[in-house]
C-alpha atoms as a PDB file:
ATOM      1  CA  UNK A   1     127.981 185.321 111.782  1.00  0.00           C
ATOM      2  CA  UNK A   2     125.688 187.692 110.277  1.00  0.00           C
ATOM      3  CA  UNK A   3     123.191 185.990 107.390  1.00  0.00           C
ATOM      4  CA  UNK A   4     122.497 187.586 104.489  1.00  0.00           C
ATOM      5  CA  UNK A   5     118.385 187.652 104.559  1.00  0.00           C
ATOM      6  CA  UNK A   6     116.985 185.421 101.654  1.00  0.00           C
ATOM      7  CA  UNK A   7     115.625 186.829  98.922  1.00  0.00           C
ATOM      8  CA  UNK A   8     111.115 186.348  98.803  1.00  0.00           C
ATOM      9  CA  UNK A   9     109.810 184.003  96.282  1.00  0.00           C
ATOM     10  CA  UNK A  10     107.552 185.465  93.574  1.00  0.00           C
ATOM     11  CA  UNK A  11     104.584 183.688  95.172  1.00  0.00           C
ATOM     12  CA  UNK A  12     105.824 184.651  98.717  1.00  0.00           C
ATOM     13  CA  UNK A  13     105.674 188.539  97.591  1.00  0.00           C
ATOM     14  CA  UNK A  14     102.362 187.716  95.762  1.00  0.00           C
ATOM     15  CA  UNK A  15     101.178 186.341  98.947  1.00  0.00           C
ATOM     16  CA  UNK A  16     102.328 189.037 100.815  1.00  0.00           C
ATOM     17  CA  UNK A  17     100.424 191.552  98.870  1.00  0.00           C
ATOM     18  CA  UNK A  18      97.221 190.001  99.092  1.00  0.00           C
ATOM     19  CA  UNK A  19      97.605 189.775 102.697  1.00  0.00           C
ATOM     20  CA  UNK A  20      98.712 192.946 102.607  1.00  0.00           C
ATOM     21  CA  UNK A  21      95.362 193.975 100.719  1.00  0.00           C
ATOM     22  CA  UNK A  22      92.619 191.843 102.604  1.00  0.00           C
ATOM     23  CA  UNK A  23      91.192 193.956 105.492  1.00  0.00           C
ATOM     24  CA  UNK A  24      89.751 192.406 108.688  1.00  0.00           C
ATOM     25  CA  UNK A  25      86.039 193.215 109.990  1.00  0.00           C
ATOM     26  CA  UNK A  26      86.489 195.037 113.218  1.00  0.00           C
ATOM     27  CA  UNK A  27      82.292 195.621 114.269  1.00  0.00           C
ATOM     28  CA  UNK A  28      79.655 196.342 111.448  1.00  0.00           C
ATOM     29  CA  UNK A  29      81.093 198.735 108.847  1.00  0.00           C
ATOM     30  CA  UNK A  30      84.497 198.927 110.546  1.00  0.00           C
ATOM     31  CA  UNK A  31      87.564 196.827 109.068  1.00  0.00           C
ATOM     32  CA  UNK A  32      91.650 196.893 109.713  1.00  0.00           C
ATOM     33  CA  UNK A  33      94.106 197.379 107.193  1.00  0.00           C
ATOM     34  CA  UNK A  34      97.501 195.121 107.724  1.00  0.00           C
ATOM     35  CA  UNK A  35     100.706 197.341 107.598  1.00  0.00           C
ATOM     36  CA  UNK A  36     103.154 196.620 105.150  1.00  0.00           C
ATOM     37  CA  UNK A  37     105.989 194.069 106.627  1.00  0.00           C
ATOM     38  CA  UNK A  38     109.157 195.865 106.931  1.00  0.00           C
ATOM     39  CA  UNK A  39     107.705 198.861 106.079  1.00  0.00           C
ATOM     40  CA  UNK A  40     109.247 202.513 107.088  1.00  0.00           C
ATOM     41  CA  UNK A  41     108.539 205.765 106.838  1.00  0.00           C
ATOM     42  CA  UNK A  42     104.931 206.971 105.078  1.00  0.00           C
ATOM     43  CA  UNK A  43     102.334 204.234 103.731  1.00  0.00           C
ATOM     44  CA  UNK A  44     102.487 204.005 100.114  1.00  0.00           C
ATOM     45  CA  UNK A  45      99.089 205.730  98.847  1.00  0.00           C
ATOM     46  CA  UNK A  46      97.802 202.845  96.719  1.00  0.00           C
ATOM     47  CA  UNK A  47      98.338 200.856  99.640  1.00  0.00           C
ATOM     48  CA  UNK A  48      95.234 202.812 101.373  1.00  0.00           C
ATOM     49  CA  UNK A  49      93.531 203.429  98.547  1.00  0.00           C
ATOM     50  CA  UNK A  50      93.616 199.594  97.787  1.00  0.00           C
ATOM     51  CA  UNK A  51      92.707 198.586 101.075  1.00  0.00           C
ATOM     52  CA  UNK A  52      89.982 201.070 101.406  1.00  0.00           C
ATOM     53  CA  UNK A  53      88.364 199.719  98.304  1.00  0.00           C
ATOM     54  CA  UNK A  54      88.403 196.678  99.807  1.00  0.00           C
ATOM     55  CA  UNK A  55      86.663 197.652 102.982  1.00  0.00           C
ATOM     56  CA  UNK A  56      84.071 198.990 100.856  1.00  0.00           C
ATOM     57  CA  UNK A  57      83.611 195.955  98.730  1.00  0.00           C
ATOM     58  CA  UNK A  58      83.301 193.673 101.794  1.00  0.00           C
ATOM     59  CA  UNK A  59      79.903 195.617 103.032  1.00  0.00           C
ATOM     60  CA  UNK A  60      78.693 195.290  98.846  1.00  0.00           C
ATOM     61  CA  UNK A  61      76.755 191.839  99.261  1.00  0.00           C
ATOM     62  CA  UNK A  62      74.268 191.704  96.648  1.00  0.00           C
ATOM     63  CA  UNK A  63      76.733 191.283  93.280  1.00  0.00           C
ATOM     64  CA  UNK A  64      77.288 194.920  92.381  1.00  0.00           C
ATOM     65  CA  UNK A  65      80.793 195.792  91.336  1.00  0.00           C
ATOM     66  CA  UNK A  66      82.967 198.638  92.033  1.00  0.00           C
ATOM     67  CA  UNK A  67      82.736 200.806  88.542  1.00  0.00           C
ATOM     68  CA  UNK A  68      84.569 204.280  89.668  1.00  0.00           C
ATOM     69  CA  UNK A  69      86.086 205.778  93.158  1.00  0.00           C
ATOM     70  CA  UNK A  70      87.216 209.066  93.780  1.00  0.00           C
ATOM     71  CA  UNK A  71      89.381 209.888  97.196  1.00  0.00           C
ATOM     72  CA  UNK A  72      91.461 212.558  98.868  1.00  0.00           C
ATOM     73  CA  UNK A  73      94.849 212.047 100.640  1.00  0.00           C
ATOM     74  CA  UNK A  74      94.078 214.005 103.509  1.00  0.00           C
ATOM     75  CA  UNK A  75      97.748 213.438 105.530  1.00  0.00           C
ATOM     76  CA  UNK A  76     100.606 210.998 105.241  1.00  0.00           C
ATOM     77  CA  UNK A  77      99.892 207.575 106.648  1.00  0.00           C
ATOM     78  CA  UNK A  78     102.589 205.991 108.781  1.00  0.00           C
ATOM     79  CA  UNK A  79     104.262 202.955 108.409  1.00  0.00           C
ATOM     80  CA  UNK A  80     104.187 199.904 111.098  1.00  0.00           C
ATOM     81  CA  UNK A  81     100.537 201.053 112.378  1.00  0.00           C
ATOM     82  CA  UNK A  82      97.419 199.374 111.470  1.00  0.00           C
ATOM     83  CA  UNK A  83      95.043 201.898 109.535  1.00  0.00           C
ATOM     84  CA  UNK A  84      90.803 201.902 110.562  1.00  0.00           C
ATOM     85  CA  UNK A  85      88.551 202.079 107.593  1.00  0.00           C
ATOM     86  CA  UNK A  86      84.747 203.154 108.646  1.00  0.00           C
ATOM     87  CA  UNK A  87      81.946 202.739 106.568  1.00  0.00           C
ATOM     88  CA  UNK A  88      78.831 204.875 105.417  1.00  0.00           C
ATOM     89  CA  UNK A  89      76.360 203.260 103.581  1.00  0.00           C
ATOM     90  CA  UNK A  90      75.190 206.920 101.860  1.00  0.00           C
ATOM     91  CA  UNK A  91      72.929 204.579  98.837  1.00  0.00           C
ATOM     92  CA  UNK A  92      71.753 201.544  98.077  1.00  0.00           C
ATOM     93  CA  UNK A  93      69.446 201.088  94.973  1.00  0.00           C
ATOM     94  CA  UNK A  94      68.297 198.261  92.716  1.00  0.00           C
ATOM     95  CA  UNK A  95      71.195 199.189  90.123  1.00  0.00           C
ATOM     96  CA  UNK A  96      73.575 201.439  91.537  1.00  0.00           C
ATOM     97  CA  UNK A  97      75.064 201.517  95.340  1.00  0.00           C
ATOM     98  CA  UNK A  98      77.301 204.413  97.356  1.00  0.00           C
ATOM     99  CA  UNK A  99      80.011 203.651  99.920  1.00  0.00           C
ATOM    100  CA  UNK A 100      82.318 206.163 102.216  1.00  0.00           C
ATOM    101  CA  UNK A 101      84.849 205.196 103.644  1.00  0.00           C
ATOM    102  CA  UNK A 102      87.218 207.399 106.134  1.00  0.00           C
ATOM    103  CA  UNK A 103      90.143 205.611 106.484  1.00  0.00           C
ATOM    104  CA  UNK A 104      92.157 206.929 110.007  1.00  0.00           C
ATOM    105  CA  UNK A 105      95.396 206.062 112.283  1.00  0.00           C
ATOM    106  CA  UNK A 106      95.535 206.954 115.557  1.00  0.00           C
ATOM    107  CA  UNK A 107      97.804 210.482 116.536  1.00  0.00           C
ATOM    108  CA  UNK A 108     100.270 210.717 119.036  1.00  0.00           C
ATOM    109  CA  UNK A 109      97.407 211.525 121.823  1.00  0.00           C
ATOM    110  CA  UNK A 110      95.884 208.083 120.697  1.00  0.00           C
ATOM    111  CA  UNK A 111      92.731 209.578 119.178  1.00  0.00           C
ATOM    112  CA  UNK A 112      91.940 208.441 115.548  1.00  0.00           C
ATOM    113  CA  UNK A 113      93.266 211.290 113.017  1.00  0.00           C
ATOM    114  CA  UNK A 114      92.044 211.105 109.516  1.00  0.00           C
ATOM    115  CA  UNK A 115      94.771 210.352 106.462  1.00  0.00           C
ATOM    116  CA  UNK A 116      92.018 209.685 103.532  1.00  0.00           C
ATOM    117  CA  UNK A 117      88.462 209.865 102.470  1.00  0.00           C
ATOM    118  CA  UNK A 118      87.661 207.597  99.334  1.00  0.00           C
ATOM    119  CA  UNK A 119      84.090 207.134  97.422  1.00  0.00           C
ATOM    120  CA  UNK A 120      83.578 204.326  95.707  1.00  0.00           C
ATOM    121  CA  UNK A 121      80.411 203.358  93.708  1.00  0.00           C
ATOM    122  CA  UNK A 122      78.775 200.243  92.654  1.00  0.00           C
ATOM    123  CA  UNK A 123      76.933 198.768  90.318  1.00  0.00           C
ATOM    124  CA  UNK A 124      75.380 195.470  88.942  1.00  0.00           C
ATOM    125  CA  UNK A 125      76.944 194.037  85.849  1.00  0.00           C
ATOM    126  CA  UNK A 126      74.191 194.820  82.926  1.00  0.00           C
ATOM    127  CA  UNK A 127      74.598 195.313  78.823  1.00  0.00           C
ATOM    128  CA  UNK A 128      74.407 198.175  76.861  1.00  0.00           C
ATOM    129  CA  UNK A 129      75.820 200.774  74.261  1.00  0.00           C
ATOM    130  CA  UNK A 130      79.456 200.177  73.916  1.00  0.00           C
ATOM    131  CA  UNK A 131      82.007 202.635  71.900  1.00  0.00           C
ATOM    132  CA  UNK A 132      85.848 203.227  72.821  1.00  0.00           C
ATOM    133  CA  UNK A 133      87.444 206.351  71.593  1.00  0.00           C
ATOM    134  CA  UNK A 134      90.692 205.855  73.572  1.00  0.00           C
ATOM    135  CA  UNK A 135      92.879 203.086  71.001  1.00  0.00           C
ATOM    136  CA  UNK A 136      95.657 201.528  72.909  1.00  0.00           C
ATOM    137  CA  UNK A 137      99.363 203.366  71.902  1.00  0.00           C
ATOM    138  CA  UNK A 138     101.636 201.092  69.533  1.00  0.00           C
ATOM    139  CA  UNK A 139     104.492 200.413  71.919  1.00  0.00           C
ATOM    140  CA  UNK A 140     106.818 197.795  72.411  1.00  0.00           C
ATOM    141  CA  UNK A 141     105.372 194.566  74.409  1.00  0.00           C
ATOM    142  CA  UNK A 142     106.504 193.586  77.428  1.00  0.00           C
ATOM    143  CA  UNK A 143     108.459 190.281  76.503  1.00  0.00           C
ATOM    144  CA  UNK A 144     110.961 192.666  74.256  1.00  0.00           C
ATOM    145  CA  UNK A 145     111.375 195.121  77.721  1.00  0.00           C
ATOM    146  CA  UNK A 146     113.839 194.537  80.951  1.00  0.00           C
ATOM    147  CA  UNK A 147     112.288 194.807  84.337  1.00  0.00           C
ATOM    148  CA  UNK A 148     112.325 197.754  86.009  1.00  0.00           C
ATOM    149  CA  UNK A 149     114.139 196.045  89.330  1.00  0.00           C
ATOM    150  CA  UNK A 150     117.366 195.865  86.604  1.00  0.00           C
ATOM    151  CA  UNK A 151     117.347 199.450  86.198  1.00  0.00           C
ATOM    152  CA  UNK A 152     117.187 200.079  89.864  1.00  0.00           C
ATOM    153  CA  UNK A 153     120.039 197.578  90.437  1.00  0.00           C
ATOM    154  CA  UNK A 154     121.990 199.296  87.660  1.00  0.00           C
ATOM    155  CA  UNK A 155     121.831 203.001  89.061  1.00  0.00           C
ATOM    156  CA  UNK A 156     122.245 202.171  92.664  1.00  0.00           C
ATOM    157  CA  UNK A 157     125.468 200.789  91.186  1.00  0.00           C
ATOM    158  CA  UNK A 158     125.993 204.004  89.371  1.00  0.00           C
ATOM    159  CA  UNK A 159     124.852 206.218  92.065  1.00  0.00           C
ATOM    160  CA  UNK A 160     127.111 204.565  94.718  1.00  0.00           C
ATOM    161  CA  UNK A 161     127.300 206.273  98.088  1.00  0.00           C
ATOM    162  CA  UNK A 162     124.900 209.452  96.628  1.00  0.00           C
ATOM    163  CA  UNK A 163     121.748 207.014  97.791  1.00  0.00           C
ATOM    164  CA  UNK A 164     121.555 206.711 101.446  1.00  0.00           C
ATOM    165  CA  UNK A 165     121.197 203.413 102.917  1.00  0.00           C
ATOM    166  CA  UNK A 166     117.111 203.961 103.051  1.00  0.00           C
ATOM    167  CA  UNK A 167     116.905 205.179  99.840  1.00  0.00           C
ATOM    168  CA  UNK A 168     118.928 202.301  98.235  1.00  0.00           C
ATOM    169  CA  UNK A 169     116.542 199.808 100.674  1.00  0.00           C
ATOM    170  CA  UNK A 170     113.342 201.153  99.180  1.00  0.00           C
ATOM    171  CA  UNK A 171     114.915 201.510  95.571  1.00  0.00           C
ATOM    172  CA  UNK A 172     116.588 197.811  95.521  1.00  0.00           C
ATOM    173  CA  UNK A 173     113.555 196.520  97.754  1.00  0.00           C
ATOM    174  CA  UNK A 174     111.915 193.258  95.908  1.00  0.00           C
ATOM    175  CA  UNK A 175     108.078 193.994  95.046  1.00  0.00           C
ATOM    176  CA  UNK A 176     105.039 192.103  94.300  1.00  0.00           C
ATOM    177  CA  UNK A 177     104.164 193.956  90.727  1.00  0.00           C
ATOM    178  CA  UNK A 178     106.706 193.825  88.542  1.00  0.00           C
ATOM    179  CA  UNK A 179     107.232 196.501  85.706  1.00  0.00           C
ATOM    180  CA  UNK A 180     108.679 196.897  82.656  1.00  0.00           C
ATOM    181  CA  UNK A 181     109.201 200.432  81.228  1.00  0.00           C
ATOM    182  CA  UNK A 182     109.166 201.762  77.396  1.00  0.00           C
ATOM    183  CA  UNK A 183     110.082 205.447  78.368  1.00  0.00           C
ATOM    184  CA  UNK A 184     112.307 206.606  80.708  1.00  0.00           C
ATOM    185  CA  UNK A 185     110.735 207.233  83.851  1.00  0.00           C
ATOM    186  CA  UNK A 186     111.557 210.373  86.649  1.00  0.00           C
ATOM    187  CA  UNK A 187     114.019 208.210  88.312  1.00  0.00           C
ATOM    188  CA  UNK A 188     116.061 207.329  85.217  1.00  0.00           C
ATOM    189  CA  UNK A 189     117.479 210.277  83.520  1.00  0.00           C
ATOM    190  CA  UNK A 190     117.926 213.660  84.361  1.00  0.00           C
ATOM    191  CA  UNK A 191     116.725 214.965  80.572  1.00  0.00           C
ATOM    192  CA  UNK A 192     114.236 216.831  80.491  1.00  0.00           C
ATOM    193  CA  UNK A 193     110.846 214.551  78.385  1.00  0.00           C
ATOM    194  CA  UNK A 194     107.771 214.549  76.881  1.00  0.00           C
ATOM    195  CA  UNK A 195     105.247 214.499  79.865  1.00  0.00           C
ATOM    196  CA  UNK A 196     104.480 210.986  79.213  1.00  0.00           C
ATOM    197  CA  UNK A 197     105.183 207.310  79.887  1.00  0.00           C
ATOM    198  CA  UNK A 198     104.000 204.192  78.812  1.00  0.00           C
ATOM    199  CA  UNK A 199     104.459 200.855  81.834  1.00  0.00           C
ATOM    200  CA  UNK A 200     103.603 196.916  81.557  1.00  0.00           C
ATOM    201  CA  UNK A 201     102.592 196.083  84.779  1.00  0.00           C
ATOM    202  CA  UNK A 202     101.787 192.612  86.668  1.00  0.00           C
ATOM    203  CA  UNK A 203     101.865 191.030  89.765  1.00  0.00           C
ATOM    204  CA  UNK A 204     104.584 188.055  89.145  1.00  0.00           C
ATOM    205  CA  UNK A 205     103.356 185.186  90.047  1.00  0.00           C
ATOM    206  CA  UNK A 206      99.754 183.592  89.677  1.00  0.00           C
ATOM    207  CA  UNK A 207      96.668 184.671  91.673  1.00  0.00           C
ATOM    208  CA  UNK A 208      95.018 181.486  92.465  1.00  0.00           C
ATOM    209  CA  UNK A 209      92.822 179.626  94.937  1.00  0.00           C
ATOM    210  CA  UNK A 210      89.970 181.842  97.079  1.00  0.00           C
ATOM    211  CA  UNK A 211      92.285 184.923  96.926  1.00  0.00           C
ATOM    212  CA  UNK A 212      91.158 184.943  93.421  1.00  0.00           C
ATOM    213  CA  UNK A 213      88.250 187.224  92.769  1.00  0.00           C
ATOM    214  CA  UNK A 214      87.412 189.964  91.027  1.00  0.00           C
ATOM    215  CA  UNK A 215      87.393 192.515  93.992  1.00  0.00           C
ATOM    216  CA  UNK A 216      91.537 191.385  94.622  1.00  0.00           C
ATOM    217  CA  UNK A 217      92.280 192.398  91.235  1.00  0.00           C
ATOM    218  CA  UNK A 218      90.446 195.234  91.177  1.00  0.00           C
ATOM    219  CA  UNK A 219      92.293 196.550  94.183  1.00  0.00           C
ATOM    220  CA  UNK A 220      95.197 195.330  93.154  1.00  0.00           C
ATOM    221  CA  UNK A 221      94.920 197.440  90.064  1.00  0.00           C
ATOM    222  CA  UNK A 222      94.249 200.311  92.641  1.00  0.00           C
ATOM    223  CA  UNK A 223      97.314 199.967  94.384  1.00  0.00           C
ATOM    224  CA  UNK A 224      99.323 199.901  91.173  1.00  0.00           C
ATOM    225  CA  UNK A 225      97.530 202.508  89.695  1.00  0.00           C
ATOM    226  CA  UNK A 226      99.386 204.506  92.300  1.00  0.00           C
ATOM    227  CA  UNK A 227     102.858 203.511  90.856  1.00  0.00           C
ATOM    228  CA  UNK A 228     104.172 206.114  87.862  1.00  0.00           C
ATOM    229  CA  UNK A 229     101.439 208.376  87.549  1.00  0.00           C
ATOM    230  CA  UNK A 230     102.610 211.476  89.432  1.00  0.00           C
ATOM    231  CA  UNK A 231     106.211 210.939  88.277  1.00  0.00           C
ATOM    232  CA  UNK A 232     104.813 211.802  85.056  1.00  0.00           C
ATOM    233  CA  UNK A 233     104.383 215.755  85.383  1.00  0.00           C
ATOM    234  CA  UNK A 234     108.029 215.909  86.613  1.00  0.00           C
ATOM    235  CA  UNK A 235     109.259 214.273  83.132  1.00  0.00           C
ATOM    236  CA  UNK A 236     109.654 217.704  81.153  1.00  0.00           C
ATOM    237  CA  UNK A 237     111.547 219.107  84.522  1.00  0.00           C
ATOM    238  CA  UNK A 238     114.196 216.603  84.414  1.00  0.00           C
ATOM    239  CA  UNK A 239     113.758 216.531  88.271  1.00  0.00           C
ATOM    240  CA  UNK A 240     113.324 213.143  90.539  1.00  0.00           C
ATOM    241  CA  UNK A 241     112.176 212.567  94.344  1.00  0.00           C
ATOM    242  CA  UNK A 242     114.392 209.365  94.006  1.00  0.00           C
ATOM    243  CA  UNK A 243     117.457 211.808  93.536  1.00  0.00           C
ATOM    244  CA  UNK A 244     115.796 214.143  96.334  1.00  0.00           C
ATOM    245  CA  UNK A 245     115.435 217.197  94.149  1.00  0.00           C
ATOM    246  CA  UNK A 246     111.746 217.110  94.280  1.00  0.00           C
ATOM    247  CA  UNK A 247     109.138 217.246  97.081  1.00  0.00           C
ATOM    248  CA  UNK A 248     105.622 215.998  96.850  1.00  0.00           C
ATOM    249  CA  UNK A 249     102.768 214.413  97.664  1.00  0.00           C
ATOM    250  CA  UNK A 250      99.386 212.528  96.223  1.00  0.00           C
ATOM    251  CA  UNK A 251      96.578 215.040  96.557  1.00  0.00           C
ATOM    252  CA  UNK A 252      93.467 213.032  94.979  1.00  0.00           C
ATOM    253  CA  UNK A 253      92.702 209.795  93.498  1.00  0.00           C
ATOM    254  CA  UNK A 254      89.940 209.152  90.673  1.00  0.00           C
ATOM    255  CA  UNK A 255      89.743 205.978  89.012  1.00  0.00           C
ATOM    256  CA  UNK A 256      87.493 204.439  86.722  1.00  0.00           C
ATOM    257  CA  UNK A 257      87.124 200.548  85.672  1.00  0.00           C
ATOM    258  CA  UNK A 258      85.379 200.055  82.530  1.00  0.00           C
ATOM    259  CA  UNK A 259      85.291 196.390  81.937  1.00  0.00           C
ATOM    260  CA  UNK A 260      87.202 192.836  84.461  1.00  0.00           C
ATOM    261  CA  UNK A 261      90.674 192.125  84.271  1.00  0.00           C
ATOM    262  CA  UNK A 262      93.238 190.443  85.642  1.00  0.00           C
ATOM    263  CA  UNK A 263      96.181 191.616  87.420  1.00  0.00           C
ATOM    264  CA  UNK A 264      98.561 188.647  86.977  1.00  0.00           C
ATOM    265  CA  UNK A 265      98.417 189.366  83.612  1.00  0.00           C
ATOM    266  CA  UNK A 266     100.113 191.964  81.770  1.00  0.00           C
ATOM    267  CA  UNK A 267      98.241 195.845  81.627  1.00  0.00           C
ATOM    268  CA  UNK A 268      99.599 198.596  79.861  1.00  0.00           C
ATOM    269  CA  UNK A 269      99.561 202.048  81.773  1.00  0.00           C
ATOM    270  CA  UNK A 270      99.683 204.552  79.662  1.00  0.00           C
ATOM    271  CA  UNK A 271     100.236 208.219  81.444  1.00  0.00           C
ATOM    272  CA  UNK A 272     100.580 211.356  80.429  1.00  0.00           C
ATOM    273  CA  UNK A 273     100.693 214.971  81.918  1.00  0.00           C
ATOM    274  CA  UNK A 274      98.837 218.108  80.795  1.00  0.00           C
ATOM    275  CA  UNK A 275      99.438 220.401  82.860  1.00  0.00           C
ATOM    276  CA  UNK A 276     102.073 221.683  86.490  1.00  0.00           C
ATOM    277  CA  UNK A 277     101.908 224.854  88.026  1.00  0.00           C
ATOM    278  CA  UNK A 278     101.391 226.066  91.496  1.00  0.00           C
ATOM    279  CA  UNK A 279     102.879 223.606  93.153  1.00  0.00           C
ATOM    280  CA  UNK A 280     101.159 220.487  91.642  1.00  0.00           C
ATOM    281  CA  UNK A 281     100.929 218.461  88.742  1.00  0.00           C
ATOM    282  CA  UNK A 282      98.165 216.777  87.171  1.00  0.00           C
ATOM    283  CA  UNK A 283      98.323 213.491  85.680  1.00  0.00           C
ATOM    284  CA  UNK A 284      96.018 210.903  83.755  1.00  0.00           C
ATOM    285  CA  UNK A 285      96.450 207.781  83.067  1.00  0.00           C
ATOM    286  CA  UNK A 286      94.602 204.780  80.911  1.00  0.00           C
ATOM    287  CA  UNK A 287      95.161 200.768  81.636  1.00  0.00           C
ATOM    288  CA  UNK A 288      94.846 197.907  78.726  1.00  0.00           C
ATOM    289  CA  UNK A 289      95.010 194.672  78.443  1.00  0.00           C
ATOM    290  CA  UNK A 290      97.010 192.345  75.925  1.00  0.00           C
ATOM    291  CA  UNK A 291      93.715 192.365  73.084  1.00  0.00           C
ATOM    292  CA  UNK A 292      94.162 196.403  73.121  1.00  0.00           C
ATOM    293  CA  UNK A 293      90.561 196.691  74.892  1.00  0.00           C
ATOM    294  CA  UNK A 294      90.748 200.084  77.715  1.00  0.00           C
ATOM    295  CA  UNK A 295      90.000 198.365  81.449  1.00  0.00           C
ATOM    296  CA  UNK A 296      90.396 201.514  83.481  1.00  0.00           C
ATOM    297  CA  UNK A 297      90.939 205.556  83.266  1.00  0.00           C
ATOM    298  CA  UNK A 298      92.929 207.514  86.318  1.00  0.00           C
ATOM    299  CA  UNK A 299      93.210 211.031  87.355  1.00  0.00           C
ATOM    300  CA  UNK A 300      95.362 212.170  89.756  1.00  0.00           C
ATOM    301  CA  UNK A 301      96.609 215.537  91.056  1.00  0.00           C
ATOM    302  CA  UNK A 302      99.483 215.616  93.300  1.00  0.00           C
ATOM    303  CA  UNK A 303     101.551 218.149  95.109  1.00  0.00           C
ATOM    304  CA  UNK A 304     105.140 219.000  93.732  1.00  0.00           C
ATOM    305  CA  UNK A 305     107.933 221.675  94.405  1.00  0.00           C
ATOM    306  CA  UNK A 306     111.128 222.312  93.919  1.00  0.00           C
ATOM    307  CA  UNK A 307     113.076 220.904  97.040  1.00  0.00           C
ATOM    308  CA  UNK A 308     115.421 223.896  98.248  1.00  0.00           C
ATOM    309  CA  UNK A 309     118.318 224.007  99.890  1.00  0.00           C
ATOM    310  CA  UNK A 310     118.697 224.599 103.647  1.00  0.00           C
END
């Protein structure tokens, strides 16, 4: 008799995630990134972004935090295959410190093949002139939203045998951060909207022990960061990738932390969309916490066309 496979724990996903996020020292300046278990197809970007902000935390040993990285996608990662994350050490002052990181997997002739290049840069914690032009958006709180993992359930319902077995998988697939929407994302209407979209996110369950630092939730707010954003130029299109109308890819990756926080509590990402053309759409995107206070700014600029038919 076949057994229906149980469903993860909160903490067990948690704990998945920050295995999934804590990279292994290979020689000096080289680390291993896990794969994701069960994973198929291409690596989720935040995943390498994530875990290549890691690697470049672990060779940061003198208390300087990460305050901005910038990185390109360079090809799509695969999943099931550990990915290689080499260090350069391009700067290291008494206030400010540079890391590159090439993060590779290896082709089909075994050689290592490029699939993102991230900078991140560091600096020690220090006071000084404070302003914030950027108030957080009124919007519902999170306690007054449904999860996102309802929706999902919901449509795959509705959609019935449209979704493929894989897509249903990935769409129905439990996940470590769970969200709560205000707006309706890409994925849940096919009306055209305002190029914009306003997410609680959190990982759901506690962070605790010596997992808990603030380089884990730092990446951790890198991988999400990931989530949402480029699904935001396709809003005034009315067009999804989860209903395969739409094909596309992350191009860059630019994100900025302005002050600590926590990612097992809740952040508000707030994105909007300025601008498609040409085959891409750029997106922005600004995190809060509960007290209103802006923890991070992202840019991103992905690739997106109209999927044809053959």
């Amino acid at each position: 008799m076949t057994q229906t496979p149980r469903t993860p724990t909160n903490e067990h996903l948690v704990a998945d995630l920050v295995r999934l996020l804590t990279v292994e020292k290979r020689a000096s300046d080289i680390f291993a990134g896990p794969p994701q278990a069960d994973g198929i197809g291409r690596v989720f970007g935040g995943q390498v972004l994530a875990q290549a902000l890691q690697a470049a935390q672990a060779s940061i040993t003198d208390g300087k935090r990460a305050h901005s990285l910038h990185a390109y996608f360079l090809r799509g990662g695969r999943e099931g295959a550990p990915i290689e994350y080499r260090i350069e050490r391009d700067f290291d002052g008494r206030s400010f410190a540079n890391r590159r990181v090439v993060a590779s997997q290896e082709g089909d002739d075994g050689t290592p093949v490029p699939i993102l290049n991230l900078t991140a840069s560091f600096q020690l914690p220090e006071q000084g002139l404070e302003h914030s032009d950027s108030p957080m958006p009124e919007v519902v709180g999170p306690d007054d939203l449904r999860p996102d993992m309802e929706v999902r359930r919901e449509l795959a319902e509705q959609w019935g045998d449209r979704l493929s077995e894989a897509q249903r998988g990935l769409m129905l697939r439990p996940r470590p951060i769970e969200m709560r929407t205000i707006d309706r994302l890409h994925w849940m209407s096919r009306d055209p909207q305002p190029p914009r979209a306003h997410t609680w996110f959190r990982v759901v369950a506690p962070i605790t022990g010596e997992a808990d630092t603030p380089e884990l939730h730092r990446a951790i707010i890198t991988y999400a960061s990931d989530y949402t954003l480029l699904g935001t130029s396709a809003l005034p299109h009315g067009l999804s990738w989860m209903r395969n109308e739409l094909v596309g890819a992350s191009l860059d990756h630019a994100l900025w932390f302005h002050r600590d926080a926590r990612a097992d509590e809740w952040l508000l990402y707030a994105t909007d969309a300025p601008w498609s053309g040409g085959g891409r759409g750029f997106n922005r995107g600004r995190i809060f916490n509960r007290a209103g206070e802006l923890v991070a700014s992202v840019a991103q600029e992905g690739m997106m066309r109209k999927r044809t038919a053959r």
